[in-house]
N, C-alpha and C. Protein backbone atom coordinates (compact mmCIF):
# COMPACT_ATOMS: atom_id res chain seq x y z
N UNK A 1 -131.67 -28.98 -76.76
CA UNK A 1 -132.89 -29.73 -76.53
C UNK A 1 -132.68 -30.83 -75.48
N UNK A 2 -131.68 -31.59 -75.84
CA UNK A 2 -131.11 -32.55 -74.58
C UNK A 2 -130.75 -31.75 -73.31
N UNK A 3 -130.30 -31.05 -73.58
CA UNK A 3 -130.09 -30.32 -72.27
C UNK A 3 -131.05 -29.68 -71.09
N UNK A 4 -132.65 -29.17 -72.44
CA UNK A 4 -133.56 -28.71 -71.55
C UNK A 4 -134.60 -30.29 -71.03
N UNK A 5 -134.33 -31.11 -71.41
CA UNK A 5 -135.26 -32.48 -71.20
C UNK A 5 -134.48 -32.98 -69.63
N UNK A 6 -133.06 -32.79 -69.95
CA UNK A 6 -132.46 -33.31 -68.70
C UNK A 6 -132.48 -32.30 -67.28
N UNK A 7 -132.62 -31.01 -67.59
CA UNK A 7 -133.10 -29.66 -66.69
C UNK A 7 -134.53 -30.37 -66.22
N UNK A 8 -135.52 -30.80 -67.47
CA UNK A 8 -137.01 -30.86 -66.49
C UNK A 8 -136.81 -31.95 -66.08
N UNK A 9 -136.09 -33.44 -66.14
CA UNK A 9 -135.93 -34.56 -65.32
C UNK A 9 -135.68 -34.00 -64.19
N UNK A 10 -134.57 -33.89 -63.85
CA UNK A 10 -133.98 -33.24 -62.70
C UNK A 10 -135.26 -32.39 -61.80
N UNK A 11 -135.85 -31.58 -62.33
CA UNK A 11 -136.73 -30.66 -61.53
C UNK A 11 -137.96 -31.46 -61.16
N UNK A 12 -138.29 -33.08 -61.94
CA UNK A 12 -139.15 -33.78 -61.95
C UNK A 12 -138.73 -34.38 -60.59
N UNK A 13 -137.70 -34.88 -60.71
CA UNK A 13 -136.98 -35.72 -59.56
C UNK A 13 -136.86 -34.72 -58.41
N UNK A 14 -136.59 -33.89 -58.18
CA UNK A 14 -136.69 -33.12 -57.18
C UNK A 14 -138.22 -32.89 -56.84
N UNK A 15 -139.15 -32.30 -57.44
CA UNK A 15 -140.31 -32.79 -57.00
C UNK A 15 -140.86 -33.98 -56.56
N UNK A 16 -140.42 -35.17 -57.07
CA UNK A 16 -141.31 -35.93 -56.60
C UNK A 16 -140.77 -36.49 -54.78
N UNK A 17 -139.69 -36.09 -54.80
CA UNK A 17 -138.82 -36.36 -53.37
C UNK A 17 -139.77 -35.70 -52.75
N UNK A 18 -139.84 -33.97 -53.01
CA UNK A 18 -140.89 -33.20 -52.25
C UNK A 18 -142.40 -33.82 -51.64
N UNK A 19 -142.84 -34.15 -52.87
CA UNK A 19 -144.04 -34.92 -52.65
C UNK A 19 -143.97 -35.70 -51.84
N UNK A 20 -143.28 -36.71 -51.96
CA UNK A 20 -143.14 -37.90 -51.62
C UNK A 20 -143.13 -37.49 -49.83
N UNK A 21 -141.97 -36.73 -49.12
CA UNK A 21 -142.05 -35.85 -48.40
C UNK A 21 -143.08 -35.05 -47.10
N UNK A 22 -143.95 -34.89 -48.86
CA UNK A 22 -145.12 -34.06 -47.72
C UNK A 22 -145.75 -34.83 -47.03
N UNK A 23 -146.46 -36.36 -48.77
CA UNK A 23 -147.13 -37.22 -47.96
C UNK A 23 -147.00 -37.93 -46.91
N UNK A 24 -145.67 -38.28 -46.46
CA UNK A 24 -145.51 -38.82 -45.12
C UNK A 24 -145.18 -37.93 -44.00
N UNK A 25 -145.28 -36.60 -43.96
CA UNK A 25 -145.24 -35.63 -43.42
C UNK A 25 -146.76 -35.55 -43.00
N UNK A 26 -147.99 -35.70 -44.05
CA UNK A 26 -149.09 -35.39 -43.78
C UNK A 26 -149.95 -36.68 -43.25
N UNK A 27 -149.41 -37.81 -43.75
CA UNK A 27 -149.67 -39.63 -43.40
C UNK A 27 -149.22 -39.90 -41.95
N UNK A 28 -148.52 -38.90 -41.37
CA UNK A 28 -147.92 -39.17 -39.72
C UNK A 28 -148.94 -37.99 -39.03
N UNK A 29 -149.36 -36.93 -39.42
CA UNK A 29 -150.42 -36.36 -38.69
C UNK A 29 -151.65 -36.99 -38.66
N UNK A 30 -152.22 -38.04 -39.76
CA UNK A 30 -153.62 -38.66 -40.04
C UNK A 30 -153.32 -39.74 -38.59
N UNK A 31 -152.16 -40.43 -38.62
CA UNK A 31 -152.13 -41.38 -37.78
C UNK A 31 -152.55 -41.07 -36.51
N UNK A 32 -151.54 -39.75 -36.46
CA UNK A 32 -151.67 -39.49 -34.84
C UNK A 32 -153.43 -38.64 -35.09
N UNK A 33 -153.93 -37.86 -35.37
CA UNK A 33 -155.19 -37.20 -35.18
C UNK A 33 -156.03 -38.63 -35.12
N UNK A 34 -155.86 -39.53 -35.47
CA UNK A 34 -156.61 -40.77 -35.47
C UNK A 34 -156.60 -41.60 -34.22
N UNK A 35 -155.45 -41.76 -33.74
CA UNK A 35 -155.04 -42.27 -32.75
C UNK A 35 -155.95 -41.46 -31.44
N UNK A 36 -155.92 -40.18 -31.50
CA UNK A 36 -156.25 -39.66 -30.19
C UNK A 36 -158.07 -39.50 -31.03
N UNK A 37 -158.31 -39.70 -32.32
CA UNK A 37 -159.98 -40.01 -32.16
C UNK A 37 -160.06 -40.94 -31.38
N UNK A 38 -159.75 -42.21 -31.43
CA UNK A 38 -159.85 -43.71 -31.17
C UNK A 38 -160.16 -42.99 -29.03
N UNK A 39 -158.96 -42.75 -28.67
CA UNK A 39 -158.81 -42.51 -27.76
C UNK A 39 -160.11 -41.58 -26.92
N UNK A 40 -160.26 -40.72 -27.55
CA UNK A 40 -161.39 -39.57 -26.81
C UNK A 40 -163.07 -40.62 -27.38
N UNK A 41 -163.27 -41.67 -28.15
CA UNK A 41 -164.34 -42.52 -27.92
C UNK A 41 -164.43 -43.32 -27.27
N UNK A 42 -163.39 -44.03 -27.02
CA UNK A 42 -163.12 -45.06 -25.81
C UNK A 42 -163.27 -44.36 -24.49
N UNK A 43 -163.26 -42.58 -24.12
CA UNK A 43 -163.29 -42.33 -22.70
C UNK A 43 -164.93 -41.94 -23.16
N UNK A 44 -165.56 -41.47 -24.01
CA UNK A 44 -167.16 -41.08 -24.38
C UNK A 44 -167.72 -42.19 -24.05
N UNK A 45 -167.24 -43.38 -24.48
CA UNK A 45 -168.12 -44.94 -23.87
C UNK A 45 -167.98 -45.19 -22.75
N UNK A 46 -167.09 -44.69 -21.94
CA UNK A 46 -166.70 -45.04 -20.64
C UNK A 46 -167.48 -43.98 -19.79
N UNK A 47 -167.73 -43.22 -20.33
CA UNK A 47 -168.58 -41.67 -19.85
C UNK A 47 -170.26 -42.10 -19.45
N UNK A 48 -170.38 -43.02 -20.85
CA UNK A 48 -171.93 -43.31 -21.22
C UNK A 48 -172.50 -44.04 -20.32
């Protein structure tokens, strides 16, 4: 029983690295897709 509690810690902890992971994996694409919104309205106002 101790043994299978310390198996799902472990697999807990390894997931949450994953997670942890993606989100700044997926938190560095928001930045940049954001960055070049910012960018392509600033040349639309300059257009206008």
């Amino acid at each position: 029983m101790a043994s299978e509690i310390n198996l799902l810690r472990q697999k807990n902890a390894r997931l949450m690295v994953e997670n942890t992971e993606f989100k700044a994996k997926y938190n560095v694409k928001n930045v940049k897709r954001d960055s070049e919104n910012a960018e392509l309205k600033a040349k639309v106002i300059k257009l206008e």
